[in-house]
C-alpha atoms as a PDB file:
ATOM      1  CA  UNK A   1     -13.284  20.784-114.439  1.00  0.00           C
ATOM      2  CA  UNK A   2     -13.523  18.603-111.452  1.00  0.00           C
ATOM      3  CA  UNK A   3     -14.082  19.271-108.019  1.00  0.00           C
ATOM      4  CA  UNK A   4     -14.280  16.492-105.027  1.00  0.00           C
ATOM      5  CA  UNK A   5     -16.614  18.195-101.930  1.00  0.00           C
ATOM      6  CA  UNK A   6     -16.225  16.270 -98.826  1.00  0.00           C
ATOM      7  CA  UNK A   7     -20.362  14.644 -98.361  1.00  0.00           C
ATOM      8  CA  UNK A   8     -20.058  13.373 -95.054  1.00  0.00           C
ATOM      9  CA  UNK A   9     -18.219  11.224 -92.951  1.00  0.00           C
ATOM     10  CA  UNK A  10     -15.256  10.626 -90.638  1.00  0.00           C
ATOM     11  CA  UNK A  11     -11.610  11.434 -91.877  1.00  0.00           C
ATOM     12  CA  UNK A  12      -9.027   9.752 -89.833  1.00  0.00           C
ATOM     13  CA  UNK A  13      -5.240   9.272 -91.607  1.00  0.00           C
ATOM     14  CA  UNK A  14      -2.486   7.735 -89.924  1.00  0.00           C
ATOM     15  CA  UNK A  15      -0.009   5.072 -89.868  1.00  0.00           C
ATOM     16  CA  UNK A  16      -1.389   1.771 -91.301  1.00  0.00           C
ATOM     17  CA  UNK A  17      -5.175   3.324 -90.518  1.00  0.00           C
ATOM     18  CA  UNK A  18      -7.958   3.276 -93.160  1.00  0.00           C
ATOM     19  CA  UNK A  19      -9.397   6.835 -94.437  1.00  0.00           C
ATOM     20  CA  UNK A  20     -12.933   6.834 -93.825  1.00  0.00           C
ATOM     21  CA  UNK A  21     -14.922   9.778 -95.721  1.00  0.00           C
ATOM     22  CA  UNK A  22     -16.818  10.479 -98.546  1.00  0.00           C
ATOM     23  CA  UNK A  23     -16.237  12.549-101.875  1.00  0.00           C
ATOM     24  CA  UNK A  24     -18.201  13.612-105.018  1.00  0.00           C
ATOM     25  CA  UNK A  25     -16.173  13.528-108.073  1.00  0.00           C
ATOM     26  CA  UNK A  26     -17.679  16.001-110.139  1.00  0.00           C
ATOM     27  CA  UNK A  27     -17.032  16.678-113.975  1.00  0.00           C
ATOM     28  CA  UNK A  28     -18.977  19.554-115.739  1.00  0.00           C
ATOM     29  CA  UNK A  29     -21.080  19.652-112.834  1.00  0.00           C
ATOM     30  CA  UNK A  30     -22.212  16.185-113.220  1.00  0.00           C
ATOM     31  CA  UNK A  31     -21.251  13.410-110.658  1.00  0.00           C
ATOM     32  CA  UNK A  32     -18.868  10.562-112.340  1.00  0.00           C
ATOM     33  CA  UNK A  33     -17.913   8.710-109.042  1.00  0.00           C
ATOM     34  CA  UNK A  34     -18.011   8.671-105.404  1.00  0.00           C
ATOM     35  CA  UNK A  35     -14.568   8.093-103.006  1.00  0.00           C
ATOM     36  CA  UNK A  36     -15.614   5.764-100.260  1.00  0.00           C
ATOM     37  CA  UNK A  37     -12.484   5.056 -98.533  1.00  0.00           C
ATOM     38  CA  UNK A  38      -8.873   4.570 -99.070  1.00  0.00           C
ATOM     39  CA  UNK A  39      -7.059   1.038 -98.334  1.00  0.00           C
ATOM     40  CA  UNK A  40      -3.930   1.258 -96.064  1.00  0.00           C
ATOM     41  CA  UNK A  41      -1.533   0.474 -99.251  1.00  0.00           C
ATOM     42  CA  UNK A  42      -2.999   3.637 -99.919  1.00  0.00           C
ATOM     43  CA  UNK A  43      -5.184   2.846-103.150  1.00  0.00           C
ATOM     44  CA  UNK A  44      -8.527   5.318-103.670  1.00  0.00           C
ATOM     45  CA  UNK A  45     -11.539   3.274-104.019  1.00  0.00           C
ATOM     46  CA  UNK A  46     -13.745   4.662-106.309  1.00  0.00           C
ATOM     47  CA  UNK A  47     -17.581   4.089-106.778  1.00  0.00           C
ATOM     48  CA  UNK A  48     -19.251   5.417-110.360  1.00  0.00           C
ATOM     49  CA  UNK A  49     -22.469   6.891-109.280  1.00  0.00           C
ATOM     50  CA  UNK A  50     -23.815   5.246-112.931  1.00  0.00           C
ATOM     51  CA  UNK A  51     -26.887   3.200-111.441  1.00  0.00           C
ATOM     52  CA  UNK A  52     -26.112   0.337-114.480  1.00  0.00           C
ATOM     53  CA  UNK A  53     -22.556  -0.102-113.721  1.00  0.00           C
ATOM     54  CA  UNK A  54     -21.722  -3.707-112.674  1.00  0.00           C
ATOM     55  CA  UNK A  55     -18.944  -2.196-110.144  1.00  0.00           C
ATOM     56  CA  UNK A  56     -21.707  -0.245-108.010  1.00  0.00           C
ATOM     57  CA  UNK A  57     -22.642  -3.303-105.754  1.00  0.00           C
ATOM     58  CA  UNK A  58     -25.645  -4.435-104.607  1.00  0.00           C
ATOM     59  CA  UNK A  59     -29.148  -2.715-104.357  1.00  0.00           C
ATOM     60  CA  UNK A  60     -28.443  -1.098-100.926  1.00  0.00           C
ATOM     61  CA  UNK A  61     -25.995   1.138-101.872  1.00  0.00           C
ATOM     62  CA  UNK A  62     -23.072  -0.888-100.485  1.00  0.00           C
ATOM     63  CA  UNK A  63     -20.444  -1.663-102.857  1.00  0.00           C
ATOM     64  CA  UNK A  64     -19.797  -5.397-103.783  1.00  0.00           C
ATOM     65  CA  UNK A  65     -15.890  -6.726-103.476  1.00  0.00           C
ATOM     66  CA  UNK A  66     -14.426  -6.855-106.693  1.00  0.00           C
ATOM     67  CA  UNK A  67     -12.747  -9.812-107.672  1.00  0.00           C
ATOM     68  CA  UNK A  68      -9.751  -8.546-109.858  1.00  0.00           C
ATOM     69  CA  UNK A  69      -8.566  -6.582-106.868  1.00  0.00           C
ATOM     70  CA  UNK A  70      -5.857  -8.413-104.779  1.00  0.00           C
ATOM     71  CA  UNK A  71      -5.934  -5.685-101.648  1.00  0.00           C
ATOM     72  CA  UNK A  72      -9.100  -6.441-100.671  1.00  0.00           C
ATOM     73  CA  UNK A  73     -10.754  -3.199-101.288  1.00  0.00           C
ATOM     74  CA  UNK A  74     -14.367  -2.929-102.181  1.00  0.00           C
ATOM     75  CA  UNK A  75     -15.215  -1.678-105.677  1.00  0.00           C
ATOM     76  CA  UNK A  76     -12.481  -0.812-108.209  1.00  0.00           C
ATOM     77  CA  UNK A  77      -9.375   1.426-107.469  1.00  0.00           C
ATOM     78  CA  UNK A  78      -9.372   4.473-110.214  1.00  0.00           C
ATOM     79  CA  UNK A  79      -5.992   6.650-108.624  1.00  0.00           C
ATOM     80  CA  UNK A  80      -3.562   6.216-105.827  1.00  0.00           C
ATOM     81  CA  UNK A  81      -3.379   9.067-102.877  1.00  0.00           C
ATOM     82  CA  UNK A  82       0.475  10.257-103.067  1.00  0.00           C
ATOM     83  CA  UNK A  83       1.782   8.883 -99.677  1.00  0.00           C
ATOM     84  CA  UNK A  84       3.242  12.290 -98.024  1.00  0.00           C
ATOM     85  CA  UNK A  85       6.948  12.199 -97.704  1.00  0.00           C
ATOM     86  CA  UNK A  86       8.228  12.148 -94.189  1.00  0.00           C
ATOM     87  CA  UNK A  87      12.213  12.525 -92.864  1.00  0.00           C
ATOM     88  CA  UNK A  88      14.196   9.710 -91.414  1.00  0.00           C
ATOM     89  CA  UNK A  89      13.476   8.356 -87.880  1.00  0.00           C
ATOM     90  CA  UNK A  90      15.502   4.941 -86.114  1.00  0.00           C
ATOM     91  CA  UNK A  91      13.155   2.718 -85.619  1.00  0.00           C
ATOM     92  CA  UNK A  92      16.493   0.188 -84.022  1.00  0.00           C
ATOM     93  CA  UNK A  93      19.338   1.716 -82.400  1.00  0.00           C
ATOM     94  CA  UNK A  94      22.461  -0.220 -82.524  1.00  0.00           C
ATOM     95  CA  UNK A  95      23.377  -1.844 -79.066  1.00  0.00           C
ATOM     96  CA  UNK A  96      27.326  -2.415 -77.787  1.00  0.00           C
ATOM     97  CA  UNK A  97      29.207  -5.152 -78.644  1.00  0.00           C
ATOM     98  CA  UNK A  98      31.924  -7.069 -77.091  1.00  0.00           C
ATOM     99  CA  UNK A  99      33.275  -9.323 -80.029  1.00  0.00           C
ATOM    100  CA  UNK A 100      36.661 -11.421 -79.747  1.00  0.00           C
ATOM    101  CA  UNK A 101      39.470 -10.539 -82.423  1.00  0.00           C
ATOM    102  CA  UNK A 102      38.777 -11.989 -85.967  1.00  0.00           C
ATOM    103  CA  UNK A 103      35.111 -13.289 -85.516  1.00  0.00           C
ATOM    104  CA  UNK A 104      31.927 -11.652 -87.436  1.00  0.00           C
ATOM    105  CA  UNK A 105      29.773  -8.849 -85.867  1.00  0.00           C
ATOM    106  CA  UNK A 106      26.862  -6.651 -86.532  1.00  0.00           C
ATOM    107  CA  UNK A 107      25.585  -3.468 -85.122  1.00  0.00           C
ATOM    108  CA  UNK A 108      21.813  -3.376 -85.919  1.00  0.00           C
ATOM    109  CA  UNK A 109      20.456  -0.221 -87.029  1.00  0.00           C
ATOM    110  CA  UNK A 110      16.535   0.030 -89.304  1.00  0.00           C
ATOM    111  CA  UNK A 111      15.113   3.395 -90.166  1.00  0.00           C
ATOM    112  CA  UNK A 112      11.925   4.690 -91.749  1.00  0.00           C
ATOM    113  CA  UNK A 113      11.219   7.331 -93.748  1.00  0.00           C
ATOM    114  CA  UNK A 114       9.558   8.240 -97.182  1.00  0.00           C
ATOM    115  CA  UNK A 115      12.038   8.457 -99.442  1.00  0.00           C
ATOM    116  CA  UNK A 116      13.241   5.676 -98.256  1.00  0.00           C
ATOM    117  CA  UNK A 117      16.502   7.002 -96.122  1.00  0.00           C
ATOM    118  CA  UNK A 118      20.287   5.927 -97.413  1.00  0.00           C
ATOM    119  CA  UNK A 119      21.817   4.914 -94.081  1.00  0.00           C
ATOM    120  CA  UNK A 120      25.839   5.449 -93.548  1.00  0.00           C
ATOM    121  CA  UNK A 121      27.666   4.574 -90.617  1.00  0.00           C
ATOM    122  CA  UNK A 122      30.428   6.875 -88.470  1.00  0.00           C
ATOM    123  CA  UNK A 123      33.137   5.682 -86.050  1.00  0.00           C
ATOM    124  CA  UNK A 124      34.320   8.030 -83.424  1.00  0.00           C
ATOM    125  CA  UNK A 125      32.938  10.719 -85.688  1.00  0.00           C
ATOM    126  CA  UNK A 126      34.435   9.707 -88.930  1.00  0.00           C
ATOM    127  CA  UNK A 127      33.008   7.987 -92.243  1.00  0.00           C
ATOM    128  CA  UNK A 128      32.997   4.000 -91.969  1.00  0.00           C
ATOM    129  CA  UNK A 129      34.059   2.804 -95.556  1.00  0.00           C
ATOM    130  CA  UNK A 130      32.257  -0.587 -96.296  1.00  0.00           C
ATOM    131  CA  UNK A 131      32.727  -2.773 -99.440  1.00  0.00           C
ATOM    132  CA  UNK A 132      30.076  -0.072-101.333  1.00  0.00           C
ATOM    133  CA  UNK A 133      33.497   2.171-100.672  1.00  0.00           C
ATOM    134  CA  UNK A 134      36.186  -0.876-101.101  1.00  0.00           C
ATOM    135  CA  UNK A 135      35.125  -4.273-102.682  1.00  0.00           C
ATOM    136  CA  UNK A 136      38.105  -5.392-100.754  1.00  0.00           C
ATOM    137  CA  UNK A 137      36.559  -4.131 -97.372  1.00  0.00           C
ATOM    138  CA  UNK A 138      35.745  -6.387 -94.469  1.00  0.00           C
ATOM    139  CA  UNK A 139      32.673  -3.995 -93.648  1.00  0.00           C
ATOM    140  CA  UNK A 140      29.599  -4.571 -95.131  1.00  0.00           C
ATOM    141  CA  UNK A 141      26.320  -2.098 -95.072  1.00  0.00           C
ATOM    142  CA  UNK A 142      23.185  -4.902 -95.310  1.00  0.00           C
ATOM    143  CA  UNK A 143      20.062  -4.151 -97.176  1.00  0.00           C
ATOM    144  CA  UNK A 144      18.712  -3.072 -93.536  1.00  0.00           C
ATOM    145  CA  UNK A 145      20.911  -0.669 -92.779  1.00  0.00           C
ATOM    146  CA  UNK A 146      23.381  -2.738 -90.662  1.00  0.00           C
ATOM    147  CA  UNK A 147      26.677  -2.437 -90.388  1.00  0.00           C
ATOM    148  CA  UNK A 148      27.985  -6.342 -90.973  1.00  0.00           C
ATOM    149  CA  UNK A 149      31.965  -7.159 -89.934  1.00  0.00           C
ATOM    150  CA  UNK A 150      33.123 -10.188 -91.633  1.00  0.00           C
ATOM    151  CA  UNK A 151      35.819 -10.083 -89.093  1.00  0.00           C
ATOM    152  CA  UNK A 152      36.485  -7.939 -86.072  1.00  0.00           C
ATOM    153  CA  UNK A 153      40.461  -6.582 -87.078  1.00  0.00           C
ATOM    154  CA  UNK A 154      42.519  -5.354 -83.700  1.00  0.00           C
ATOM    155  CA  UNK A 155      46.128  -4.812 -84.335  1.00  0.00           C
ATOM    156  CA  UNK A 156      49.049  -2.322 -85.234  1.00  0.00           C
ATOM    157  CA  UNK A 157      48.701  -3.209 -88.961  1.00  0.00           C
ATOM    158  CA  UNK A 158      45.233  -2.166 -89.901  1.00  0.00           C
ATOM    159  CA  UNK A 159      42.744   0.585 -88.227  1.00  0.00           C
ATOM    160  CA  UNK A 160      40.727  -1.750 -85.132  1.00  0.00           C
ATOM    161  CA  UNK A 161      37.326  -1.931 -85.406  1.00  0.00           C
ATOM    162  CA  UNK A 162      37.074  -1.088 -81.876  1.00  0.00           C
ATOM    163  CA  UNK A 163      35.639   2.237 -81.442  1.00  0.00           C
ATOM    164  CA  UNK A 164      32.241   4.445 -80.852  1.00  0.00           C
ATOM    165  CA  UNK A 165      29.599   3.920 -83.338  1.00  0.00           C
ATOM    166  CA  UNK A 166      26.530   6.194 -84.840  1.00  0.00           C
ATOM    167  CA  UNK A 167      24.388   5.136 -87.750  1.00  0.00           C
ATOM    168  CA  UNK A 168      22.801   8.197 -89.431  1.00  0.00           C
ATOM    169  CA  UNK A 169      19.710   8.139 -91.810  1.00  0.00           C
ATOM    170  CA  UNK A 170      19.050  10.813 -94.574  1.00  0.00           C
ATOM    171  CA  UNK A 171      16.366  11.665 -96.996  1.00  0.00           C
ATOM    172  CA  UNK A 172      16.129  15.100 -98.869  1.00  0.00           C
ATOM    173  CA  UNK A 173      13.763  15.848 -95.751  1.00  0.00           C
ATOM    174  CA  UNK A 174      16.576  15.687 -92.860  1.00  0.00           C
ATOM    175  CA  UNK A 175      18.523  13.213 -91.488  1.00  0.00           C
ATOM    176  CA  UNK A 176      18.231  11.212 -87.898  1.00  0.00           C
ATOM    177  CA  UNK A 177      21.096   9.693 -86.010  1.00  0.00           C
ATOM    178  CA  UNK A 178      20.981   6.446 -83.759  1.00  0.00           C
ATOM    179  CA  UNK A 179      21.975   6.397 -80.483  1.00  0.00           C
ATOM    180  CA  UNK A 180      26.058   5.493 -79.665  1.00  0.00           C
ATOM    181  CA  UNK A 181      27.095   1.906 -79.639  1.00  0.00           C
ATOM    182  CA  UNK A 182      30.376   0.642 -78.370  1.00  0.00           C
ATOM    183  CA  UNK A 183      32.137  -2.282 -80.081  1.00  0.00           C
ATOM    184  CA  UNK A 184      34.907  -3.295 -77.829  1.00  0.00           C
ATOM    185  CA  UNK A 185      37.615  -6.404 -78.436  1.00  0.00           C
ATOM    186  CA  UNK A 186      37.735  -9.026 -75.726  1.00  0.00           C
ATOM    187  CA  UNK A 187      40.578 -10.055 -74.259  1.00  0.00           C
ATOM    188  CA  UNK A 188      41.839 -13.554 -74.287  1.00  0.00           C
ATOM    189  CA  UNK A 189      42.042 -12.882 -70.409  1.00  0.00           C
ATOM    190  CA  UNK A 190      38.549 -11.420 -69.923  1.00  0.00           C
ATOM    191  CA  UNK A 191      36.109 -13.145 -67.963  1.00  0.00           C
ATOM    192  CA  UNK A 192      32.799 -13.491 -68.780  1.00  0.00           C
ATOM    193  CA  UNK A 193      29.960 -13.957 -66.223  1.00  0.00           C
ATOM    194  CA  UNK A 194      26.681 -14.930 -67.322  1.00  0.00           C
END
């Protein structure tokens, strides 16, 4: 049986932060290792309380860097902390667009979230098929999340790209959805000031 009272010390946890705080890791009643703080990649750094273990450090009771460790953490890493699962949140909203007829375009959209949210894209409140959907597509969802047009299509023949756009994230934990973003067609007549 093992048990892991807090000693002492200042807990803090948040984004990219370092946990700061101190932990007996008991077995049987008798002390096998000490938590001393947990590396932002989220890797427990464990001390053994063994006085003749090489890992323990120096003679003031502050551990020495291991070498075999490539995240910089002091003494050796025994477990990993589960990182808590969190829902989706945009981190970049797409912005409008004003794209002439048959040139490339891409509405920018990143989220966050852990798992890791699947991102799928809407058009004036329907499904946007991309080549995932049809090889043969000219819409293409990038690694980030984007939504990439190899060409911007505006006639009578096909559906136009032109339209009001929404990316939406989801993980088992909810789903957030961007803010709109136009992508308009210019005109051959339009005028652009700058």
């Amino acid at each position: 049986m093992w048990r892991g009272p807090l000693r002492g010390g200042v807990c803090v946890l948040a984004p990219f932060c370092v946990l700061v705080c101190f932990v007996d890791i008991l077995f049987s009643g008798q002390a096998l290792a000490t938590v001393s703080t947990v590396t932002p990649s989220a890797a427990l750094v464990l001390f053994p309380t063994d006085t003749d273990s090489p890992e323990r450090g120096n003679d003031s009771g502050t551990p020495a860097p291991a070498s075999d460790n490539d995240d910089n953490s002091l003494g050796y890493t025994g477990s990993r902390l589960r990182q808590e699962d969190s829902p989706p949140r945009i981190v970049e909203h797409p912005s409008d667009l004003i794209v002439s007829k048959g040139e490339p375009a891409t509405l920018n959209c990143k989220a966050e979230g852990r798992p890791t949210p699947t991102i799928e894209w809407y058009k004036d409140g329907e499904r946007v098929e991309t080549d995932k959907d049809d090889p043969r597509s000219h819409r293409m969802l990038l690694p980030s999340g984007s939504l990439f047009f190899l060409r911007i299509v505006h006639g009578r023949r096909s559906k136009p790209d032109e339209g009001s756009y929404v990316c939406v994230a989801r993980n088992y934990l909810g789903e957030a959805v961007s803010h709109n973003a136009s992508l308009e067609v210019a005109s051959k007549y339009q005028t652009w000031f700058i």
